[in-house]
N, C-alpha and C. Protein backbone atom coordinates (compact mmCIF):
# COMPACT_ATOMS: atom_id res chain seq x y z
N UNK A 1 -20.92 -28.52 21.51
CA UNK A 1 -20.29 -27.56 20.65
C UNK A 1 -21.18 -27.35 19.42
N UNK A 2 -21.36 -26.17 19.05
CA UNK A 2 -22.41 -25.59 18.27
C UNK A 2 -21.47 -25.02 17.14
N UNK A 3 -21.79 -25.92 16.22
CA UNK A 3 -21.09 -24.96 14.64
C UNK A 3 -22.09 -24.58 13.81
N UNK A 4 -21.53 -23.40 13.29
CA UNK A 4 -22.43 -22.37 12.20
C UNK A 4 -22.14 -23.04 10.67
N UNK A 5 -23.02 -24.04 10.38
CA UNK A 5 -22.99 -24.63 9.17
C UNK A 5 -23.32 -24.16 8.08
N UNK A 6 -23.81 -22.53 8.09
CA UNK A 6 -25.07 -22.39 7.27
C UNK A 6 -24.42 -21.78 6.10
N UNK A 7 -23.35 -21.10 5.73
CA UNK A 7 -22.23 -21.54 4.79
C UNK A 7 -22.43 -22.65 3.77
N UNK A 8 -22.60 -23.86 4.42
CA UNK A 8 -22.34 -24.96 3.83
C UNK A 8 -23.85 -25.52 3.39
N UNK A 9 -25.16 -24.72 3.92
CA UNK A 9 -26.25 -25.44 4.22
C UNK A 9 -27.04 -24.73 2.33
N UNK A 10 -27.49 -25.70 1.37
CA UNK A 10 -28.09 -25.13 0.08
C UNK A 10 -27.24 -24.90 -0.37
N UNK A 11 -27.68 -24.81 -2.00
CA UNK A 11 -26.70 -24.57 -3.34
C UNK A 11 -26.17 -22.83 -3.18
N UNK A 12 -26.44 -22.08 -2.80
CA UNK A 12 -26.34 -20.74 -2.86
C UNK A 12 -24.89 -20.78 -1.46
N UNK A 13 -25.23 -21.58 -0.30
CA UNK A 13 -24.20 -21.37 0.39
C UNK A 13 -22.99 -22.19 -0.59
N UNK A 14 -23.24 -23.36 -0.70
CA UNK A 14 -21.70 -23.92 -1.38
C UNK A 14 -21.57 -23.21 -2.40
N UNK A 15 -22.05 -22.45 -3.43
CA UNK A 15 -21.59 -21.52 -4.65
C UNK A 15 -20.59 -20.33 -3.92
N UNK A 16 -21.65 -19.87 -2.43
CA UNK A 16 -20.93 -18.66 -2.38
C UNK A 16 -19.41 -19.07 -1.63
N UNK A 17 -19.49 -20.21 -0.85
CA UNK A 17 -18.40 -20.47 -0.21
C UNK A 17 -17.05 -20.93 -1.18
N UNK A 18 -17.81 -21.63 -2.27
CA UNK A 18 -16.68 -21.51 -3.27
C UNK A 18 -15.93 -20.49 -4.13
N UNK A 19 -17.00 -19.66 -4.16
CA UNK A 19 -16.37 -18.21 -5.08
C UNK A 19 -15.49 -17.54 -3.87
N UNK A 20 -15.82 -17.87 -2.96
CA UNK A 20 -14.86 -16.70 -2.05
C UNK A 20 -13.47 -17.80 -2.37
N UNK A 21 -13.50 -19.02 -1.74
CA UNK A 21 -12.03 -19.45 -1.74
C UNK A 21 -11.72 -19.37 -3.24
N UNK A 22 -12.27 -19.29 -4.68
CA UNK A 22 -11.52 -19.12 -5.95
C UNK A 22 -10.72 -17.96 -5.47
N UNK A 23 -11.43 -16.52 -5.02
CA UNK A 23 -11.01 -15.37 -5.10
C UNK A 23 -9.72 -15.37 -3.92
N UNK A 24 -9.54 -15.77 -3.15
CA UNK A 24 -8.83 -16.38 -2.39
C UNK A 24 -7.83 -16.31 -2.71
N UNK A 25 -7.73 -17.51 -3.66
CA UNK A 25 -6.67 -18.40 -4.54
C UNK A 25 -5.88 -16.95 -5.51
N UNK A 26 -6.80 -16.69 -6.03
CA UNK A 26 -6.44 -15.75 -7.39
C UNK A 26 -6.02 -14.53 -6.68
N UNK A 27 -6.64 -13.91 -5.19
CA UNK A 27 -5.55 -12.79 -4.44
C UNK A 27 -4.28 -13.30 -4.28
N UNK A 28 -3.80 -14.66 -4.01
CA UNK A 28 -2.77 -14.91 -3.66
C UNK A 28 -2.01 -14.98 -4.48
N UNK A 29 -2.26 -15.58 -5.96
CA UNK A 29 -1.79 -15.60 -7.00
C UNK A 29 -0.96 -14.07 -7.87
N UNK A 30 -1.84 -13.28 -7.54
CA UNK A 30 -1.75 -11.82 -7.95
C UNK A 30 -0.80 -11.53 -6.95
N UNK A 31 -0.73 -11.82 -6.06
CA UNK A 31 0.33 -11.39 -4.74
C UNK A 31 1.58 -11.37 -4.71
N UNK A 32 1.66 -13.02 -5.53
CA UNK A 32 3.05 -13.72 -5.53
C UNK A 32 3.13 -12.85 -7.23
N UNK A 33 2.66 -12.95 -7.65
CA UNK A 33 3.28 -12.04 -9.19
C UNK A 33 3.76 -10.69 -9.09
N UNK A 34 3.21 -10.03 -7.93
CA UNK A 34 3.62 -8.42 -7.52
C UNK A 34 5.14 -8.82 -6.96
N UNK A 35 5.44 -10.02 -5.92
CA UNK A 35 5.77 -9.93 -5.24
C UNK A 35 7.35 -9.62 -6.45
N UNK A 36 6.82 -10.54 -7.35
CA UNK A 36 8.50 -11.39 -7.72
C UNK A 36 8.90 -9.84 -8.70
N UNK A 37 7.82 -9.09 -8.65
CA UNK A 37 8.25 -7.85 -9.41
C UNK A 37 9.32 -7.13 -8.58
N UNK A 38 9.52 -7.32 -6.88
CA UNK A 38 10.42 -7.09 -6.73
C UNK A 38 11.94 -7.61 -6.42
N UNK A 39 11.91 -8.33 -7.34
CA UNK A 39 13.19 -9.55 -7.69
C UNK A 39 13.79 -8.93 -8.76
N UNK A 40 13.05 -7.76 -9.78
CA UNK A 40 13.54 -7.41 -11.43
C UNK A 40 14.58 -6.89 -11.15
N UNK A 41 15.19 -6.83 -12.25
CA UNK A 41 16.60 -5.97 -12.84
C UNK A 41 15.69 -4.44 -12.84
N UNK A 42 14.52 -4.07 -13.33
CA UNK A 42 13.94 -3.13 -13.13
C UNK A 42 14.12 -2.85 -11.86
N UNK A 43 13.33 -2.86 -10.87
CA UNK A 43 13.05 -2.63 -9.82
C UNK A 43 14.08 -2.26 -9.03
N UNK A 44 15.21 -3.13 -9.11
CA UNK A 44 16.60 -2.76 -8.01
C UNK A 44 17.36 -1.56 -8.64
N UNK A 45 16.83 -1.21 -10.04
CA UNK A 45 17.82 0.11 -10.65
C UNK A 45 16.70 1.07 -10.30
N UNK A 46 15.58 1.36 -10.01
CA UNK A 46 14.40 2.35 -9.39
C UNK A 46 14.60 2.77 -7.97
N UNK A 47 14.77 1.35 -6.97
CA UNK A 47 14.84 1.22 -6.05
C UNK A 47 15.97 2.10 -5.99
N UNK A 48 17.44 2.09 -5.99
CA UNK A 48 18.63 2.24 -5.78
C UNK A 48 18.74 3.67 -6.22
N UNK A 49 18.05 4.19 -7.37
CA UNK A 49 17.94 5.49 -7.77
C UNK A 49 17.50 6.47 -6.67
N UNK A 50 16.40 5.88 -6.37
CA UNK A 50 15.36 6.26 -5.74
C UNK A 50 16.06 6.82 -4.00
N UNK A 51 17.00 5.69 -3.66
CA UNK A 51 17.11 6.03 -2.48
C UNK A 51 18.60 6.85 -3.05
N UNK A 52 19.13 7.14 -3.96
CA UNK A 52 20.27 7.86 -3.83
C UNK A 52 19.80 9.34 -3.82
N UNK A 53 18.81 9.24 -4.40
CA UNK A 53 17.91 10.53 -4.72
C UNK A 53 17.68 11.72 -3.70
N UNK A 54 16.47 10.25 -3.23
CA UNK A 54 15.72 10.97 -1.52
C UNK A 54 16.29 9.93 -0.52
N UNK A 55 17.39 10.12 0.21
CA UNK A 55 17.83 9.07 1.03
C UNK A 55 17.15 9.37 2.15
N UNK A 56 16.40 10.58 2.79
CA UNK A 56 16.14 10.32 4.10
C UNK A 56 14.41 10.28 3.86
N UNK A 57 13.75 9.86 5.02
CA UNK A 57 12.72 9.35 5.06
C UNK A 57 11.47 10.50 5.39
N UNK A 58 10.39 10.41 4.15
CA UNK A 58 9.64 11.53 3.76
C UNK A 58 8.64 12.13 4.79
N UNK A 59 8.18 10.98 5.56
CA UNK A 59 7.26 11.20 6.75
C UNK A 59 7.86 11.75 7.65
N UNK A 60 9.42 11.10 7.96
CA UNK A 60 10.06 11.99 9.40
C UNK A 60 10.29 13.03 9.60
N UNK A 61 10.49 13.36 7.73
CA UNK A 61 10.49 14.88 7.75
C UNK A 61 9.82 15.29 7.92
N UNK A 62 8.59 15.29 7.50
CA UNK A 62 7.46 15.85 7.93
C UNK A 62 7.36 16.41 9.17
N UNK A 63 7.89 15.78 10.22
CA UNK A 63 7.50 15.53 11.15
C UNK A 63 8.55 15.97 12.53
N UNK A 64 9.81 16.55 11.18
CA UNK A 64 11.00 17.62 11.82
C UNK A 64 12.01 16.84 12.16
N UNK A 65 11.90 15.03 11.94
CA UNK A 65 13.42 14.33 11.92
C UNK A 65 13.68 14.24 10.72
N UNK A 66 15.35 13.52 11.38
CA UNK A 66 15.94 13.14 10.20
C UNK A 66 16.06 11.61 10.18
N UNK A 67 15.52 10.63 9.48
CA UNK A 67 15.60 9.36 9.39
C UNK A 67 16.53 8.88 8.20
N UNK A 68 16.94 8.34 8.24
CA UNK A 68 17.74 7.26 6.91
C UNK A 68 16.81 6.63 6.58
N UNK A 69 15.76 6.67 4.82
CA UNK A 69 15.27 5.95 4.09
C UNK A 69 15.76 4.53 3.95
N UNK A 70 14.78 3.28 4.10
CA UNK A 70 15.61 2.21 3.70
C UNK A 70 14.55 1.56 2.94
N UNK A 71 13.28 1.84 3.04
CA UNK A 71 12.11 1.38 1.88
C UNK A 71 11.72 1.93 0.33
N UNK A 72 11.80 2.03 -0.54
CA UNK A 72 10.70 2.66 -1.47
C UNK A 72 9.93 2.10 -1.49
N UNK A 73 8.71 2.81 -1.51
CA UNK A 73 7.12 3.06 -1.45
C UNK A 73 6.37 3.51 -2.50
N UNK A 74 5.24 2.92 -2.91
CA UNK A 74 4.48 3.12 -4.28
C UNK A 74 3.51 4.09 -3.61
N UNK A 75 3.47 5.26 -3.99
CA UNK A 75 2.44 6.33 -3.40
C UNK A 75 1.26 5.38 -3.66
N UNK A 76 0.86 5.01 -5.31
CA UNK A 76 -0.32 4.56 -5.74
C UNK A 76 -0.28 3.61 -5.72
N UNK A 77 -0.32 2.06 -5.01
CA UNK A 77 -0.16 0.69 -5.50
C UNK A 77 -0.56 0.32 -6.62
N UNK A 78 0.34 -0.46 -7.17
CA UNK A 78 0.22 -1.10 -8.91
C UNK A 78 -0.69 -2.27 -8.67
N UNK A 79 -1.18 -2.32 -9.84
CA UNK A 79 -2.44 -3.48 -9.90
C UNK A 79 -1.94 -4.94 -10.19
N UNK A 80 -1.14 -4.95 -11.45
CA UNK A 80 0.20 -5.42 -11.60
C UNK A 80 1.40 -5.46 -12.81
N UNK A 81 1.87 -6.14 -12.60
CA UNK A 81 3.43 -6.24 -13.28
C UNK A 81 3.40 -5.02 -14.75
N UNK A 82 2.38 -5.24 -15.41
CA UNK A 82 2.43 -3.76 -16.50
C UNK A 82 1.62 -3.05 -16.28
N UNK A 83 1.32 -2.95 -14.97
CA UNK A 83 0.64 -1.38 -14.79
C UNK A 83 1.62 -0.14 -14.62
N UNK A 84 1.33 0.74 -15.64
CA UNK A 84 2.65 2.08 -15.66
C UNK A 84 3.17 2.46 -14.03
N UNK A 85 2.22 2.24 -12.95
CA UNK A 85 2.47 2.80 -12.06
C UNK A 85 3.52 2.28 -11.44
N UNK A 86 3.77 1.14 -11.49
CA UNK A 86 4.91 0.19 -10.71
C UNK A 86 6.15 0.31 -11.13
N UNK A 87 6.54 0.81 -12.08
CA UNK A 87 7.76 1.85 -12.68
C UNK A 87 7.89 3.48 -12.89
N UNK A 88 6.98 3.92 -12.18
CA UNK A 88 6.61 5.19 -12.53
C UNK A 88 7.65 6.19 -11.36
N UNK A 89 8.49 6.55 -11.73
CA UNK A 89 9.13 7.09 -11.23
C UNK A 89 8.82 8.25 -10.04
N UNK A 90 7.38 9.28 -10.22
CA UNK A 90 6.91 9.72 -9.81
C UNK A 90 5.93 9.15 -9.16
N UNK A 91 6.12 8.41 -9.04
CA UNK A 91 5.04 7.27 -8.15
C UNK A 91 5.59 6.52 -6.84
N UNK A 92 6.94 7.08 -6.60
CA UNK A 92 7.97 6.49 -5.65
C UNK A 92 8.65 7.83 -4.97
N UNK A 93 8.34 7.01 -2.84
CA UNK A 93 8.96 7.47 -1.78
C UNK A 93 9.79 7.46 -1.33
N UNK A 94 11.05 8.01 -0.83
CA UNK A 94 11.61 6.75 0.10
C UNK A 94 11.34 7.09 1.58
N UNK A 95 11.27 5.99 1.97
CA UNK A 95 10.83 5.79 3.81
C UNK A 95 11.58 4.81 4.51
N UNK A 96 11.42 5.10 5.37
CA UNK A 96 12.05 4.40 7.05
C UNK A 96 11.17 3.28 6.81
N UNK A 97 11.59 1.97 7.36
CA UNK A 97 10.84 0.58 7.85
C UNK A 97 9.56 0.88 8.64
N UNK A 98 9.68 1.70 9.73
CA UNK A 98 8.53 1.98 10.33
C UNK A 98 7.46 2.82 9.92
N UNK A 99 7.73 3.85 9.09
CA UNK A 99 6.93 4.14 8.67
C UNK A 99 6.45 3.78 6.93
N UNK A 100 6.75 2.51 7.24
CA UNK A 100 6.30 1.72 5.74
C UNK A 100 5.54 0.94 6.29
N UNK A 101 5.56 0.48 7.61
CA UNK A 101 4.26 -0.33 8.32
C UNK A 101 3.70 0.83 8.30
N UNK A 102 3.43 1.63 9.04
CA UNK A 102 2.47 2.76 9.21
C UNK A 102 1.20 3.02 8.05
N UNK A 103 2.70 3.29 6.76
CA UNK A 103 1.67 3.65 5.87
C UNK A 103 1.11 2.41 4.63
N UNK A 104 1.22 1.48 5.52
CA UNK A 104 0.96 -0.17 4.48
C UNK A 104 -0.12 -0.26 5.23
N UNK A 105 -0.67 -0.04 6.65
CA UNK A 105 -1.81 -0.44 7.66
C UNK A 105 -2.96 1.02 7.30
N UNK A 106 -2.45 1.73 7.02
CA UNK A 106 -3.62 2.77 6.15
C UNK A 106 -3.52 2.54 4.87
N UNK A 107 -2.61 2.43 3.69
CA UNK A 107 -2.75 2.13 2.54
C UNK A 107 -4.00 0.55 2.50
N UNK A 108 -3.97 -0.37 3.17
CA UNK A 108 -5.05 -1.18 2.93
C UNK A 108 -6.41 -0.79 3.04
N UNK A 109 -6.57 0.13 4.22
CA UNK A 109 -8.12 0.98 4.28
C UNK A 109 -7.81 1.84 3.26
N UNK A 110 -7.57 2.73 2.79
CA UNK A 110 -7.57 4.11 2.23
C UNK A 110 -7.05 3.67 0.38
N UNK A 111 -6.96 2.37 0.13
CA UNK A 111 -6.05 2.23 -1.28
C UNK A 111 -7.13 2.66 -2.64
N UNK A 112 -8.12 2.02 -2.41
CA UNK A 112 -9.36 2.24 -3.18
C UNK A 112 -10.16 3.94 -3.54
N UNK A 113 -9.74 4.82 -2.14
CA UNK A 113 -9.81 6.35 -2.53
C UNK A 113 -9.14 6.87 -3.00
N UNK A 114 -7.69 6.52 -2.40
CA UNK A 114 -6.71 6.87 -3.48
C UNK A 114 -6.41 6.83 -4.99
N UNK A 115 -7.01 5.69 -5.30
CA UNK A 115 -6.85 5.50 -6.56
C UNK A 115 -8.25 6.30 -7.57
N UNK A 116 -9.36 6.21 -6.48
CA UNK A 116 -10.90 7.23 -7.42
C UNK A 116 -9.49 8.84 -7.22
N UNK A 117 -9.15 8.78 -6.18
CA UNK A 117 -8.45 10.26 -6.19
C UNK A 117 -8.11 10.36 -7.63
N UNK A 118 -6.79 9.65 -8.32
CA UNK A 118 -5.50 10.10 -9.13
C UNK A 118 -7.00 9.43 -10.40
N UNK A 119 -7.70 8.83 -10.43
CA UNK A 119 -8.93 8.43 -11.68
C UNK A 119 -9.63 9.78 -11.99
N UNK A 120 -9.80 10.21 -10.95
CA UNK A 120 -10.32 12.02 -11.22
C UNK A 120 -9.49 13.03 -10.96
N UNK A 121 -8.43 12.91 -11.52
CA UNK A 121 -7.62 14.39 -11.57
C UNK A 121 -6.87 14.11 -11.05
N UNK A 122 -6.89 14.03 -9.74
CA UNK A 122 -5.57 14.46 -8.16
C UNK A 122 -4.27 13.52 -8.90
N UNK A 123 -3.42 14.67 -8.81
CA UNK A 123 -2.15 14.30 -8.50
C UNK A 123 -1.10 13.27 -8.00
N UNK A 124 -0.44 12.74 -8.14
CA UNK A 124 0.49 11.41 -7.88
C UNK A 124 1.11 12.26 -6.54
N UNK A 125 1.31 13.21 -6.43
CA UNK A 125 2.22 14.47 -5.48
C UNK A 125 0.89 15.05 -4.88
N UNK A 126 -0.32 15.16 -4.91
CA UNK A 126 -1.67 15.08 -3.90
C UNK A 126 -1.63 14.30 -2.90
N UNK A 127 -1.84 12.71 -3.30
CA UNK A 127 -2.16 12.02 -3.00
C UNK A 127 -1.09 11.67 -1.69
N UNK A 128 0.46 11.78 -2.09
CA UNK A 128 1.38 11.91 -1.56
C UNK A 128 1.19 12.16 -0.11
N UNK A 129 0.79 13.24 -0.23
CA UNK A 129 0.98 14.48 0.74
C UNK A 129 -0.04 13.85 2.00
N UNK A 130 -1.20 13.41 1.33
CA UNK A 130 -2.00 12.58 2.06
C UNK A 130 -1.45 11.44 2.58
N UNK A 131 -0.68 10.18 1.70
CA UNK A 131 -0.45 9.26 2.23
C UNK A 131 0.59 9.39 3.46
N UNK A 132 1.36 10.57 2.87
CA UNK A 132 2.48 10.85 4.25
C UNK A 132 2.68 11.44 4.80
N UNK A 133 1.32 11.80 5.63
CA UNK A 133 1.18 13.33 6.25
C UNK A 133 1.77 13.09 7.82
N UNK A 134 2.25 13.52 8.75
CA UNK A 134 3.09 13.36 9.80
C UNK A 134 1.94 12.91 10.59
N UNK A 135 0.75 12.28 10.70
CA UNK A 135 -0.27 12.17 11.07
C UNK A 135 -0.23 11.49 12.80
N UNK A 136 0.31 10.57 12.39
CA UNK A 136 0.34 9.55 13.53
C UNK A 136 0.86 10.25 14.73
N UNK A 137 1.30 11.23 15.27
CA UNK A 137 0.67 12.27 16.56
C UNK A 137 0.34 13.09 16.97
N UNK A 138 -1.04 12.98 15.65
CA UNK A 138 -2.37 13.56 16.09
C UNK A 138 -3.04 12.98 16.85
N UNK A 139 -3.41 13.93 17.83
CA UNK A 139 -4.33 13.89 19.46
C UNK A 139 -5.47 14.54 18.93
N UNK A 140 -6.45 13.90 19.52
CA UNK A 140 -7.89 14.29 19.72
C UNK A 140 -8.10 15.29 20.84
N UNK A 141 -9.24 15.44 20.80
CA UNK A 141 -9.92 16.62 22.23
C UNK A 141 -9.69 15.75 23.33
N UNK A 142 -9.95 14.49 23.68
CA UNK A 142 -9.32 14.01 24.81
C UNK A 142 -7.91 13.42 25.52
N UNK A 143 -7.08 14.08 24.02
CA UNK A 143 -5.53 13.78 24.81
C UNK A 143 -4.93 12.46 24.17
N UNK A 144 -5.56 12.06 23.27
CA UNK A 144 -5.65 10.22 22.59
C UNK A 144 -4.75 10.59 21.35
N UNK A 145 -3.76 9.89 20.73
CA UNK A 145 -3.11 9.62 19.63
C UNK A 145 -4.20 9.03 19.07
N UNK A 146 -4.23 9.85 17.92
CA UNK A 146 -5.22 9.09 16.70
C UNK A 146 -4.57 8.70 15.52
C-alpha cells in the first residue's frame, strides 16, 4: 500500500497542511455562527412575514405550478450575523424544500458571481431572477436535462 506523503514531506508541506485545517476550523466556526442566526427572535419574525407574504414557491412559479413555500431563501448569502443582507428584507424568497436544494447546489458554484454581480450595480431582484430561473428542465441539443 502506497501513501501520498508529500503533504507531510518539508516545512512548506506541514505549513500548508496546517493553514488549510486552521481554515477548516474557522469555516466551521463561521458556519455554526450563521447557523444560530437562525434560532433569533429576528429571523422567525422575517421568516414568518416572509412566508405570509409570498406563500407559494417562486421557482414553481416560474415554471407554471403552484407549490406551498416552506423555506426562505437569501437571494445573496450573508457573510455574517451583521451583514445588512441577512435581514434585508429584499434579500428574501420563499421556496419549496426542493427547490432550496436545487438552488443551495448552484448557490455554492455561482455564490462568488453573484455577489461581484450586486458589488457592481445588479440588483438584489437581478440576481433573483437568475438564482430562480425555472432552469432545471432545460434540455440540450441532445435531449439531456441540464
Amino acid at each position: 500500500m502506497n501513501l501520498n506523503l508529500s503533504k507531510y514531506n518539508g516545512k512548506a508541506g506541514l505549513v500548508s497542511y496546517a493553514n488549510k485545517s486552521k481554515e477548516k476550523k474557522q469555516k466551521k466556526a463561521d458556519r455554526s455562527i450563521k447557523q444560530s442566526f437562525y434560532n433569533t427572535a429576528i429571523w422567525s419574525r422575517l421568516r414568518d412575514q416572509q412566508l405570509r407574504e409570498s406563500p407559494l414557491c417562486i421557482r414553481c412559479e416560474n415554471m407554471g405550478d403552484v407549490v406551498e413555500a416552506e423555506v426562505v431563501d437569501h437571494v445573496l448569502p450573508f457573510i455574517d450575523v451583521n451583514d445588512t443582507l441577512a435581514t434585508d428584507s429584499d434579500n428574501l424568497r420563499s421556496i419549496c424544500k426542493s427547490c432550496h436544494s436545487y438552488t443551495t447546489i448552484r448557490e455554492t458554484r455561482d455564490r462568488k458571481e453573484w455577489h461581484k454581480m450586486y458589488e457592481n450595480g445588479s440588483s438584489i431582484d437581478d440576481i433573483a431572477l437568475i438564482k430562480y430561473a425555472a432552469d432545471k428542465y432545460n434540455v440540450d441539443d441532445d435531449g439531456y436535462y441540464v
